[in-house]
C-alpha atoms as a PDB file:
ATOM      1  CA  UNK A   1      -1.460  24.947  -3.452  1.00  0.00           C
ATOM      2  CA  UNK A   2       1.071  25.606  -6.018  1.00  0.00           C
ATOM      3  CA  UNK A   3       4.003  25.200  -3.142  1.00  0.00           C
ATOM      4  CA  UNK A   4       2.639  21.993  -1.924  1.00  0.00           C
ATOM      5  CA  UNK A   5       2.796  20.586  -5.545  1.00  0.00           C
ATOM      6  CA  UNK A   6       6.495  21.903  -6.130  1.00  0.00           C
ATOM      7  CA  UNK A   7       7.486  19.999  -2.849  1.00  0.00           C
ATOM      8  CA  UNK A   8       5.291  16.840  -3.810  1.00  0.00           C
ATOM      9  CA  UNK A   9       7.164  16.811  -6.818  1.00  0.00           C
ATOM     10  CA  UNK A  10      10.441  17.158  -5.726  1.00  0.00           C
ATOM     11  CA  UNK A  11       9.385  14.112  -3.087  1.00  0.00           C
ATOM     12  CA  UNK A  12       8.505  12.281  -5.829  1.00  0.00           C
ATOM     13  CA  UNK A  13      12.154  13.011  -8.069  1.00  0.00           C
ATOM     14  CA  UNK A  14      14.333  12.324  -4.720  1.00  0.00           C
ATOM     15  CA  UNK A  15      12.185   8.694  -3.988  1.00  0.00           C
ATOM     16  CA  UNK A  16      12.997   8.111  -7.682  1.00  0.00           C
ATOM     17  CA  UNK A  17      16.577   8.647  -7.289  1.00  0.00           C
ATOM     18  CA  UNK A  18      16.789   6.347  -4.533  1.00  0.00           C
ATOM     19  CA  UNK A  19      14.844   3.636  -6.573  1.00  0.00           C
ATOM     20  CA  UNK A  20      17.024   4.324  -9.493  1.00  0.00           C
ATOM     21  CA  UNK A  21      19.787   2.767  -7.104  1.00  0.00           C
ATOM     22  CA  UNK A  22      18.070   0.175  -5.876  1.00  0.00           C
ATOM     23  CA  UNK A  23      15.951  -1.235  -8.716  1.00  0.00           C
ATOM     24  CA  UNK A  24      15.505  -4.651  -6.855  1.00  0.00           C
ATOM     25  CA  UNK A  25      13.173  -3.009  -4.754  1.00  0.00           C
ATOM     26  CA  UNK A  26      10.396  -3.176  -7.411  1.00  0.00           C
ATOM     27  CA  UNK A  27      10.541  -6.675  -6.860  1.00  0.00           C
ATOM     28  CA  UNK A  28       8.897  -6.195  -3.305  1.00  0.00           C
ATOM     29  CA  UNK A  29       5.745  -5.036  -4.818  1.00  0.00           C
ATOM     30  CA  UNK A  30       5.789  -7.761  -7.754  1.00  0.00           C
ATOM     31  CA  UNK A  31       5.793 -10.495  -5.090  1.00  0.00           C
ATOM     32  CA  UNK A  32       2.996  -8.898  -2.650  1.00  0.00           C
ATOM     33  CA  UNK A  33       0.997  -8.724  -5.608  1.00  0.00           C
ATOM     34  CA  UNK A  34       1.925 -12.437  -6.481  1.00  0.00           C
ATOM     35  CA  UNK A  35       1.134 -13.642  -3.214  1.00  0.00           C
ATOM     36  CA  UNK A  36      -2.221 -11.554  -2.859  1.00  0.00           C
ATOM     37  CA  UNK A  37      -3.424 -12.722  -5.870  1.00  0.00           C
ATOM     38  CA  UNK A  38      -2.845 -16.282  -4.720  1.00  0.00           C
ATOM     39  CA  UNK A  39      -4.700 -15.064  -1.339  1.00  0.00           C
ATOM     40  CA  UNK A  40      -7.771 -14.296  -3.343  1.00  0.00           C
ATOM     41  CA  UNK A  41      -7.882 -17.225  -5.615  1.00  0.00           C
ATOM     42  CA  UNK A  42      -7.601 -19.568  -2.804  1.00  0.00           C
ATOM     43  CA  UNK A  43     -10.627 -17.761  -1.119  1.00  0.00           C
ATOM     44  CA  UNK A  44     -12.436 -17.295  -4.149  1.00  0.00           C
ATOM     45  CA  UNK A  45     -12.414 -20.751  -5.397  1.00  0.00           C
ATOM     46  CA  UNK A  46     -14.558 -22.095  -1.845  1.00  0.00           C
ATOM     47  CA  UNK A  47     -16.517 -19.186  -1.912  1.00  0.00           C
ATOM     48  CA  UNK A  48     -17.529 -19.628  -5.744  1.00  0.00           C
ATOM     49  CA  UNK A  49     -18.122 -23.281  -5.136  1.00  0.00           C
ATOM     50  CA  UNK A  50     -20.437 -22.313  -2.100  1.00  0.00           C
ATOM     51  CA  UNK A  51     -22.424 -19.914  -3.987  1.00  0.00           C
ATOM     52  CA  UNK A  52     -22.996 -22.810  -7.246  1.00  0.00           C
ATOM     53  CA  UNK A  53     -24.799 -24.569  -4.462  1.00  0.00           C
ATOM     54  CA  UNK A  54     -27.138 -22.065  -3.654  1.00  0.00           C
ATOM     55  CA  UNK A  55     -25.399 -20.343  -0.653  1.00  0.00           C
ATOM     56  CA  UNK A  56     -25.449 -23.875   1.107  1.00  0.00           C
ATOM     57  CA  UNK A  57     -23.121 -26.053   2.828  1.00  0.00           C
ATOM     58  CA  UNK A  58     -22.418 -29.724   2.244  1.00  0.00           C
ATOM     59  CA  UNK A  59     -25.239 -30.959   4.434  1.00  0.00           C
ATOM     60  CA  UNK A  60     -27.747 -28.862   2.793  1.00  0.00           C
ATOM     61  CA  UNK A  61     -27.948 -26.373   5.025  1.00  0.00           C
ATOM     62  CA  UNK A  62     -27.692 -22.657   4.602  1.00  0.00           C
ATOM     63  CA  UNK A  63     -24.331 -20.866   6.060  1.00  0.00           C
ATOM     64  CA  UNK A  64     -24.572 -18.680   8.955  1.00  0.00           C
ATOM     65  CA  UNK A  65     -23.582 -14.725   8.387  1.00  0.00           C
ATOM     66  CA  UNK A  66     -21.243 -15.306  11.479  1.00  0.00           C
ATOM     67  CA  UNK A  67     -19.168 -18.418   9.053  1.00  0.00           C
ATOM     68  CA  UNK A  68     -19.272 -15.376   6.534  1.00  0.00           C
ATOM     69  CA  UNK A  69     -18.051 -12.998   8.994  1.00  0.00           C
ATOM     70  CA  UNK A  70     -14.957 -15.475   9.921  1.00  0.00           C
ATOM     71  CA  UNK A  71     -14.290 -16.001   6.331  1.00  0.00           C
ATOM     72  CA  UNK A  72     -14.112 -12.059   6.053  1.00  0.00           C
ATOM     73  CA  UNK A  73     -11.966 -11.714   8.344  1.00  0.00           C
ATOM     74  CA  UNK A  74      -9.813 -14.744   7.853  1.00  0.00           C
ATOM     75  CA  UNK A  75      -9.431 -12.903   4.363  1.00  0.00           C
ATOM     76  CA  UNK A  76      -8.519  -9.454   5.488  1.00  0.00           C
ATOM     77  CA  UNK A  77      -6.131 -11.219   7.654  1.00  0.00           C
ATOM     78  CA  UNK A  78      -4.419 -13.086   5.543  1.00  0.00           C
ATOM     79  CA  UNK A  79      -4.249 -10.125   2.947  1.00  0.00           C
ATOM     80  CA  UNK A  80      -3.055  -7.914   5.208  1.00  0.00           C
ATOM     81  CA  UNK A  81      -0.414 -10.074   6.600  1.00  0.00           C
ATOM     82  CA  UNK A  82       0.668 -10.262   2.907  1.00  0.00           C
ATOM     83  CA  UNK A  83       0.998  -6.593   2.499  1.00  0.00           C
ATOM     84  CA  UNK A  84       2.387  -5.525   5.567  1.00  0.00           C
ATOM     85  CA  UNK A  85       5.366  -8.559   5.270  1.00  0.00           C
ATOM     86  CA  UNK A  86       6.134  -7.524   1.799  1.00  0.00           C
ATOM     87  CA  UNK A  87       5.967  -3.846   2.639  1.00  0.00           C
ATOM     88  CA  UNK A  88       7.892  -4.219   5.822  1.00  0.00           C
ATOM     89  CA  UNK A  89      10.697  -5.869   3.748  1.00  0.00           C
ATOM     90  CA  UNK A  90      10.416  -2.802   1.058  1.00  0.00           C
ATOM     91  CA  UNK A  91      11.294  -0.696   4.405  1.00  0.00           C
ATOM     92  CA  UNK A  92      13.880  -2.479   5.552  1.00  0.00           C
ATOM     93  CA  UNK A  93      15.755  -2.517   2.209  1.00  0.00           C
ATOM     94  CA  UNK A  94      14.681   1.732   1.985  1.00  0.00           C
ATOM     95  CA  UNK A  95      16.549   2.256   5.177  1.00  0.00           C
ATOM     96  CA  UNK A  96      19.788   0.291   4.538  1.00  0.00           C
ATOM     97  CA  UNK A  97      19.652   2.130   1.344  1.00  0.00           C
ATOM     98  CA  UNK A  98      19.259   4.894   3.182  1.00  0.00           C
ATOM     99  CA  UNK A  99      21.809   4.235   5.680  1.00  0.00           C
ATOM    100  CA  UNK A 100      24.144   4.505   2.378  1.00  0.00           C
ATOM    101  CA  UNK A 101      24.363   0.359   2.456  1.00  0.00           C
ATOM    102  CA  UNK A 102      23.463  -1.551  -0.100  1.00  0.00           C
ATOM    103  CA  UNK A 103      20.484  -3.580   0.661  1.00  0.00           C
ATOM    104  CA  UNK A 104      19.840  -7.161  -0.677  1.00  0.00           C
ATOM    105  CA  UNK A 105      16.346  -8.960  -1.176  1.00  0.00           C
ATOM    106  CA  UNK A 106      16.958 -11.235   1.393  1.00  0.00           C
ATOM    107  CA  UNK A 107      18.351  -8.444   3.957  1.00  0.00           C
ATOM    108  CA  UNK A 108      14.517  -6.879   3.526  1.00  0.00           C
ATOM    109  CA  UNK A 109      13.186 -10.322   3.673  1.00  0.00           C
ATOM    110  CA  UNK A 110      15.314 -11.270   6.582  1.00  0.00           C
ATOM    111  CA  UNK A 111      14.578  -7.795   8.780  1.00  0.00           C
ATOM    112  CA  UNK A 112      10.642  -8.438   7.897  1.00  0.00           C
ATOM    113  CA  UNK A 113      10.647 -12.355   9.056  1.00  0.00           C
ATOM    114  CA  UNK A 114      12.138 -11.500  12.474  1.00  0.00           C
ATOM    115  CA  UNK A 115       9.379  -9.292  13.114  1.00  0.00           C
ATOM    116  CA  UNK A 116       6.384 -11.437  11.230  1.00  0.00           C
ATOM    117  CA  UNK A 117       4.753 -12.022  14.953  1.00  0.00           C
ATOM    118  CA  UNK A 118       4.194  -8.359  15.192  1.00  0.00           C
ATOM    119  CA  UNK A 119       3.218  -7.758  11.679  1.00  0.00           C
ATOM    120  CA  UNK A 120       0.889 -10.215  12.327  1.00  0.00           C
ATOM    121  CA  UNK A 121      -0.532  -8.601  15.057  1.00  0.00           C
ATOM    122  CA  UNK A 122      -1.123  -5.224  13.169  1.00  0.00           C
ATOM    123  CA  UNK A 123      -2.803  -7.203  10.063  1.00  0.00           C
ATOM    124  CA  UNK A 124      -5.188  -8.842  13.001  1.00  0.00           C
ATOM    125  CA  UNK A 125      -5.968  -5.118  14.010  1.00  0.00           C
ATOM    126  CA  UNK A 126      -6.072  -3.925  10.695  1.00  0.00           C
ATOM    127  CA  UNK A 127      -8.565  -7.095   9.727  1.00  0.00           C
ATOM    128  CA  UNK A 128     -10.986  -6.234  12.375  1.00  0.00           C
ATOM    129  CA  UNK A 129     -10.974  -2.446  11.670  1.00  0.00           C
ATOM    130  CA  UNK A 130     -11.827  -3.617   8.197  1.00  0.00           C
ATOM    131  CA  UNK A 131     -14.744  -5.664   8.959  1.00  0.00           C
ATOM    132  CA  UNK A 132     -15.794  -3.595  11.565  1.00  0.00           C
ATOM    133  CA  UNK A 133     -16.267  -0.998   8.932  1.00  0.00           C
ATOM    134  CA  UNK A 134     -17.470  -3.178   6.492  1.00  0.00           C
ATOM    135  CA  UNK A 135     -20.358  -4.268   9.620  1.00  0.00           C
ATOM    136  CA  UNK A 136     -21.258  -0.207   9.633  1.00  0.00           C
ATOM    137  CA  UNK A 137     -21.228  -0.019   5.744  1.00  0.00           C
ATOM    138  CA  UNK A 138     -23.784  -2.098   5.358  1.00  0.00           C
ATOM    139  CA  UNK A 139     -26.215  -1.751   8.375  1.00  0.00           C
ATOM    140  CA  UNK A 140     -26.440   1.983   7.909  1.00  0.00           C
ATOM    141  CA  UNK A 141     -26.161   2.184   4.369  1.00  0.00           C
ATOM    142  CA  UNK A 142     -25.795   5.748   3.224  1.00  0.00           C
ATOM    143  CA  UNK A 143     -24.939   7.093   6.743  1.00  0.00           C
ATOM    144  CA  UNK A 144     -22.628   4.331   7.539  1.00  0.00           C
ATOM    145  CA  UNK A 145     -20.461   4.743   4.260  1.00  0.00           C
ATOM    146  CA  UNK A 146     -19.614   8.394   5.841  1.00  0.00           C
ATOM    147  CA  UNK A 147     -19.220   7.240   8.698  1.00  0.00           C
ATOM    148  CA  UNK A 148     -17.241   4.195   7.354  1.00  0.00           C
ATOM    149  CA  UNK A 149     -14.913   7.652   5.337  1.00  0.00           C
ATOM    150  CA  UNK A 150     -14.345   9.316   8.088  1.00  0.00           C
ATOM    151  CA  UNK A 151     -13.040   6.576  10.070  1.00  0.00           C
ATOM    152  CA  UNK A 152     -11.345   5.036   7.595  1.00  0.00           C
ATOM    153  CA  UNK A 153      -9.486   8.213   6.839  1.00  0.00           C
ATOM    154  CA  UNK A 154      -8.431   8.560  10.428  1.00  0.00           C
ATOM    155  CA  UNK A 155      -6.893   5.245  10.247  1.00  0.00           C
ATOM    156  CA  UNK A 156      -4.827   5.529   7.551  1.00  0.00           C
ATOM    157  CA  UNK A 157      -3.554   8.857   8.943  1.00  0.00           C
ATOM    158  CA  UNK A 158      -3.417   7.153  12.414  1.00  0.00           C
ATOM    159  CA  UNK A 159      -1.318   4.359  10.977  1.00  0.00           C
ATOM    160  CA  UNK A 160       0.826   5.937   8.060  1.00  0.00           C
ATOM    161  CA  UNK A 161       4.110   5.318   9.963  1.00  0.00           C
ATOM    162  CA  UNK A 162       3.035   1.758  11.469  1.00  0.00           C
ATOM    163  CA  UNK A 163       5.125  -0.491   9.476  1.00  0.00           C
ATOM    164  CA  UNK A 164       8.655   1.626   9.584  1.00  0.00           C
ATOM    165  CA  UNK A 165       7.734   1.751  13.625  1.00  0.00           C
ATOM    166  CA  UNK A 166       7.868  -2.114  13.519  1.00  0.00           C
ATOM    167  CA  UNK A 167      10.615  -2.461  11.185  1.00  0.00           C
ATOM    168  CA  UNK A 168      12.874   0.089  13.473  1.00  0.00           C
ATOM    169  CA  UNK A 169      11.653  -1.099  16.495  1.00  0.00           C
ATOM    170  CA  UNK A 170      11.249  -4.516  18.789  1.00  0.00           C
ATOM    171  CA  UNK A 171       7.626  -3.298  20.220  1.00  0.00           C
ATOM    172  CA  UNK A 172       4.082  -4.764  19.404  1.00  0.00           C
ATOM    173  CA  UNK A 173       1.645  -3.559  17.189  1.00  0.00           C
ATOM    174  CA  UNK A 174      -0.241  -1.727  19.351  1.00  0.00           C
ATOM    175  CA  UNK A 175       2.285   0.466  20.821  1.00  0.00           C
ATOM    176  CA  UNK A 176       3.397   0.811  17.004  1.00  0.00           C
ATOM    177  CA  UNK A 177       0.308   2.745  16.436  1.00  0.00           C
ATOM    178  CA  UNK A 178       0.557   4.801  19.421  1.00  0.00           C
ATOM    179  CA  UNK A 179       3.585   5.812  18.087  1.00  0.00           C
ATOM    180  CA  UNK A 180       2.900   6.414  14.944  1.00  0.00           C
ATOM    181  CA  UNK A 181       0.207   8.672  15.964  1.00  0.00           C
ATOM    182  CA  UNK A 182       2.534  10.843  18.123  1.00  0.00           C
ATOM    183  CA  UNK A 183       4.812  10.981  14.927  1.00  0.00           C
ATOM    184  CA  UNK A 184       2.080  12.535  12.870  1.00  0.00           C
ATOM    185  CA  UNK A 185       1.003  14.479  15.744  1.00  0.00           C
ATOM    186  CA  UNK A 186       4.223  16.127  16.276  1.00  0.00           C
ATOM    187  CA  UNK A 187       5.199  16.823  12.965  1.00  0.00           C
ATOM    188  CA  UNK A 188       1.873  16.774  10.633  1.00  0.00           C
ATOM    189  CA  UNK A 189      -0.309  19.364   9.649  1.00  0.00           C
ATOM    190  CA  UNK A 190      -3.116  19.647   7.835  1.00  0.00           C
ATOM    191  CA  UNK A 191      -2.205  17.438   4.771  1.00  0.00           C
ATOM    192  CA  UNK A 192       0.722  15.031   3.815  1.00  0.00           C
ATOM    193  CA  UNK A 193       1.924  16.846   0.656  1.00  0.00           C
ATOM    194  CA  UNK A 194       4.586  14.103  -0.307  1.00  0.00           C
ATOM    195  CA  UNK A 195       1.806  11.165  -0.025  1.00  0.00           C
ATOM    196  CA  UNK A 196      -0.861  13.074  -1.449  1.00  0.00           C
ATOM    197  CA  UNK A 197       1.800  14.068  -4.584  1.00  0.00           C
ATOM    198  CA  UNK A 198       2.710  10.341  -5.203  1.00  0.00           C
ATOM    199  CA  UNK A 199      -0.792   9.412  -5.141  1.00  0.00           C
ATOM    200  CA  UNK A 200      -1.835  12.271  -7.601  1.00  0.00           C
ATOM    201  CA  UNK A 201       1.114  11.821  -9.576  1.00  0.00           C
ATOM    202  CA  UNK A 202       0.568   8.113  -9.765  1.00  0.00           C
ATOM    203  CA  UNK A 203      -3.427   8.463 -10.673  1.00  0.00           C
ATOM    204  CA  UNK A 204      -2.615  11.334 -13.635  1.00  0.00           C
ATOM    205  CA  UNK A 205      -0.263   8.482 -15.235  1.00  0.00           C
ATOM    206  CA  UNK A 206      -2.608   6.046 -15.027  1.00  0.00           C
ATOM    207  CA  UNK A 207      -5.093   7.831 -16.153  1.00  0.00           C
ATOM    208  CA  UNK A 208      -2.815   8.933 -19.614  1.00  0.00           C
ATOM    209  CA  UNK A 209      -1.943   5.130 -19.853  1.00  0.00           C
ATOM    210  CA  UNK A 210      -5.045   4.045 -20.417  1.00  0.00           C
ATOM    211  CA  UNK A 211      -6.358   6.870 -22.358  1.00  0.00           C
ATOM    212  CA  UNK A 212      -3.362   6.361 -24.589  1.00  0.00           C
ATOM    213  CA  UNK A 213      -4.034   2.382 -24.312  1.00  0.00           C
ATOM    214  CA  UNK A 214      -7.442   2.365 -25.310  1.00  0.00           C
ATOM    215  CA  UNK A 215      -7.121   4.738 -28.090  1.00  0.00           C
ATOM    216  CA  UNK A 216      -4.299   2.725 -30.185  1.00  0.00           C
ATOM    217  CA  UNK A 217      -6.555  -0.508 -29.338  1.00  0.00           C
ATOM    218  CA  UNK A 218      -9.201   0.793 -30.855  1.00  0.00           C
ATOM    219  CA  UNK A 219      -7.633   2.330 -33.608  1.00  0.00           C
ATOM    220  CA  UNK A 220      -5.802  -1.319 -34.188  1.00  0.00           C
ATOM    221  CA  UNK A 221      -8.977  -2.765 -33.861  1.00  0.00           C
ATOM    222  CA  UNK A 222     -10.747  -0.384 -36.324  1.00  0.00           C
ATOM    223  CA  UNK A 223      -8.338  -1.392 -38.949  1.00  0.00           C
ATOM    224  CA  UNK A 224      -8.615  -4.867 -38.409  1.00  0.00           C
ATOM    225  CA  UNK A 225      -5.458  -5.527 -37.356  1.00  0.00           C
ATOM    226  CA  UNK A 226      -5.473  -8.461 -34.489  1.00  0.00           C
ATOM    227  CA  UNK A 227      -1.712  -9.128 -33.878  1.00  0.00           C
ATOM    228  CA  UNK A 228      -1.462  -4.958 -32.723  1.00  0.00           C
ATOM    229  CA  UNK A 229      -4.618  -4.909 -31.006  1.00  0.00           C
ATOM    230  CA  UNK A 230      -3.508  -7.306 -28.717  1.00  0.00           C
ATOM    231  CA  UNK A 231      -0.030  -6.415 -28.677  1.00  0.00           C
ATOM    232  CA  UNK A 232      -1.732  -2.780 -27.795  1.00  0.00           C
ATOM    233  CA  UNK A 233      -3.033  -4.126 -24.779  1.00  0.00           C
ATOM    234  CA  UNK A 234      -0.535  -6.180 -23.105  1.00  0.00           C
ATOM    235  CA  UNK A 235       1.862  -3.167 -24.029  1.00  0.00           C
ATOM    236  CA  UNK A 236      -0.825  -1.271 -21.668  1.00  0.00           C
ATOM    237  CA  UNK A 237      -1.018  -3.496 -18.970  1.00  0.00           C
ATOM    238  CA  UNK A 238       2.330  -4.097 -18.899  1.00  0.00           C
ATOM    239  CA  UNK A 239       2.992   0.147 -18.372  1.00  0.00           C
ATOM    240  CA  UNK A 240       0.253   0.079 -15.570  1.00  0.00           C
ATOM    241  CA  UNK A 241       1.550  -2.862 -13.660  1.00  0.00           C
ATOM    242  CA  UNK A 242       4.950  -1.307 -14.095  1.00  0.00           C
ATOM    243  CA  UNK A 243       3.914   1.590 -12.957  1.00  0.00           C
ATOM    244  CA  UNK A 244       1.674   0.119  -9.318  1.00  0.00           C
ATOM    245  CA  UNK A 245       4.615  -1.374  -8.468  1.00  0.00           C
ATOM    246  CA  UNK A 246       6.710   2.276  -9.382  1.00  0.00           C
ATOM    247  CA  UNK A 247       4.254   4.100  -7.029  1.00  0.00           C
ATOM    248  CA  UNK A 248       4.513   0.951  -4.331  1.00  0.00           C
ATOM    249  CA  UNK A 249       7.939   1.199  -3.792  1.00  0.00           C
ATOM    250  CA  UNK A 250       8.017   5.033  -3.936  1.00  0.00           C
ATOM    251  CA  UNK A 251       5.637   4.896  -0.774  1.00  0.00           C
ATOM    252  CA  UNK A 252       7.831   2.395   0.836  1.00  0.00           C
ATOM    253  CA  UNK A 253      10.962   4.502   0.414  1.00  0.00           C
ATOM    254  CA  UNK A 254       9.023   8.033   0.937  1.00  0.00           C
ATOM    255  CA  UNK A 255       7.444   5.946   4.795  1.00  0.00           C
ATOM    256  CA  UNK A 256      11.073   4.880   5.710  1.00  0.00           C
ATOM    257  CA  UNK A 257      12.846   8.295   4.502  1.00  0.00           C
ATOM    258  CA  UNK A 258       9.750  10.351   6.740  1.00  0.00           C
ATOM    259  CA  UNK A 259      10.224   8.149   9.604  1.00  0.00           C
ATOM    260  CA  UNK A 260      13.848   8.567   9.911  1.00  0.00           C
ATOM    261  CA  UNK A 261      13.787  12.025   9.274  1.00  0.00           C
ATOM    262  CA  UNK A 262      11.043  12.098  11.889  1.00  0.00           C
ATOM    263  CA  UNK A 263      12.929  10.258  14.687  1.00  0.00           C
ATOM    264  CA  UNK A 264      16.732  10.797  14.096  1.00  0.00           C
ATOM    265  CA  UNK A 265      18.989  13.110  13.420  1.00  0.00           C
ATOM    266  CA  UNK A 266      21.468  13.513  10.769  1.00  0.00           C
ATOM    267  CA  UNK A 267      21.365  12.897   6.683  1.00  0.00           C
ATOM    268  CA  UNK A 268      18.644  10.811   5.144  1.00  0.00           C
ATOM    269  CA  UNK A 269      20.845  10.024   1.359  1.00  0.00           C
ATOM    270  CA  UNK A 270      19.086  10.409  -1.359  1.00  0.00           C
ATOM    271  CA  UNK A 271      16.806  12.775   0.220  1.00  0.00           C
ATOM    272  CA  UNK A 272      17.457  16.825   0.611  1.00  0.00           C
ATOM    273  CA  UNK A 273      16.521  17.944   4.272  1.00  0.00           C
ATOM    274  CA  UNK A 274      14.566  20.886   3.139  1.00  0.00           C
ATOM    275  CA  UNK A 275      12.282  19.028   1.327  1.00  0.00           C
ATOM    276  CA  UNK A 276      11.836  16.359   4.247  1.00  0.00           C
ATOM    277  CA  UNK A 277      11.334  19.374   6.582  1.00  0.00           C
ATOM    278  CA  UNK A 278       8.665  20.306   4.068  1.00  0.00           C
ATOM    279  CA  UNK A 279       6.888  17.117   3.337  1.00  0.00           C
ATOM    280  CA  UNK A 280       5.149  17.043   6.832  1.00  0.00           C
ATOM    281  CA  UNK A 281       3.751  21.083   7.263  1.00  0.00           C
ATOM    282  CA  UNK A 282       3.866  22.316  10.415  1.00  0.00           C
ATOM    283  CA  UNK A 283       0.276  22.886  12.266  1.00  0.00           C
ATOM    284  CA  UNK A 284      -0.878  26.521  12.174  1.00  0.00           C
END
């Protein structure tokens, strides 16, 4: 346990090194978020105006759960598409960076819009595993959540290389998946210490930023002080959005360092080879 966390760790200082030269690539994050945001609203407003009319449509008439099963998965498309272009881009920059180059926005942005058809394929598979799930979730209930877990789970293990395969690569998004399955199952073993660090790491600081937060807010707040209350709390949400989009471009950088590590030979900068050799433990 203790040796996974010392590796996690020194993931997590080597992906911050490489950010620490590339600061720009916080900015990859900042806009997905943006543009997901925007997603939602622009969903949420027709949806909101459906449901102050009772759940029916112009002419009166109830929806169908099929027109809510298309808006679903228009959604998860669309949100999906978001995240994967933005993310692809955060790869693309990682790996130029990598490369010892020195990666602009619009090289990221450039790399992920010549391969938005295939990206676009993967968010399609990735919206109908999502709805598909969501189908289960709620026709079995308590059975179908585990169920819904486990899948899920295997999934995101199944596809945790996806979006460097499509960035390196000029193949579709299903062979992308094949091969980042083979990737795992070549080189994974029974957990993904560097992921699992970031995540934890990520979660404990979140976790002290909003204890911290919350207890100057209300101590502000108990003295009757408005102006530091409030200055309290946009100081807080200002350290956790700083810090998503911290742990978002860590994983971006960590996913394109793995892959290359994974697939070619030779120095990864940024990176020491032990600790890449480490990340994914061998299967007993």
């Amino acid at each position: 346990m203790f040796e996974r966390l010392s590796r996690s760790w020194q993931l997590v200082k080597a992906s911050a090194a490489v950010l620490q030269q590339d600061r720009k690539l916080l900015l990859f994050p900042l806009i997905s978020t943006m543009a997901m945001l925007a997603v939602l609203t622009s969903f949420a407003i027709p949806v909101l105006g459906w449901m102050a009319l009772g759940g029916r449509g112009g002419s009166g008439a109830p929806f169908a759960s099929s027109t809510l099963y298309i808006l679903g998965f228009l959604f998860y498309l669309t949100q999906y598409f978001v995240i994967f272009f933005f993310n692809a881009a955060l790869v693309a920059a990682a790996m130029i960076r990598l490369d010892g180059g020195t990666p602009t926005m619009a090289d990221g942005l450039r790399q992920a819009a010549r391969r938005w058809p295939a990206i676009l394929g993967y968010a399609a598979l990735a919206a109908t595993m999502g709805l598909v799930l969501r189908v289960i979730a709620e026709r079995f209930q308590f059975v179908g959540r585990i169920v819904v877990g486990l899948i899920g789970a295997g999934w995101t293990l199944a596809t945790f290389l996806v979006v460097p395969v499509l960035v390196a690569r000029d193949i579709g998004p299903l062979d992308a998946v094949k091969e980042s399955a083979a990737i795992l199952k070549r080189t994974w073993g029974e957990n993904i210490a560097g992921q699992a660090g970031l995540g934890a790491a990520f979660t404990l600081l979140q976790f002290l930023l909003i204890t911290l937060g919350a207890a100057l807010v209300i101590t502000f707040a108990a003295n009757g002080s408005t102006i530091l209350t409030v200055l309290a709390l946009l100081l807080t949400l200002g350290a956790l959005l700083l810090a998503f989009l911290v742990h978002g471009a860590l994983s971006g950088i960590y996913a394109a360092a793995l892959y290359r590590f994974a697939t070619q030979s030779g120095d990864t900068q940024g990176f020491d080879q032990q600790v890449l050799r480490n990340a994914f433990l061998p299967k007993a």
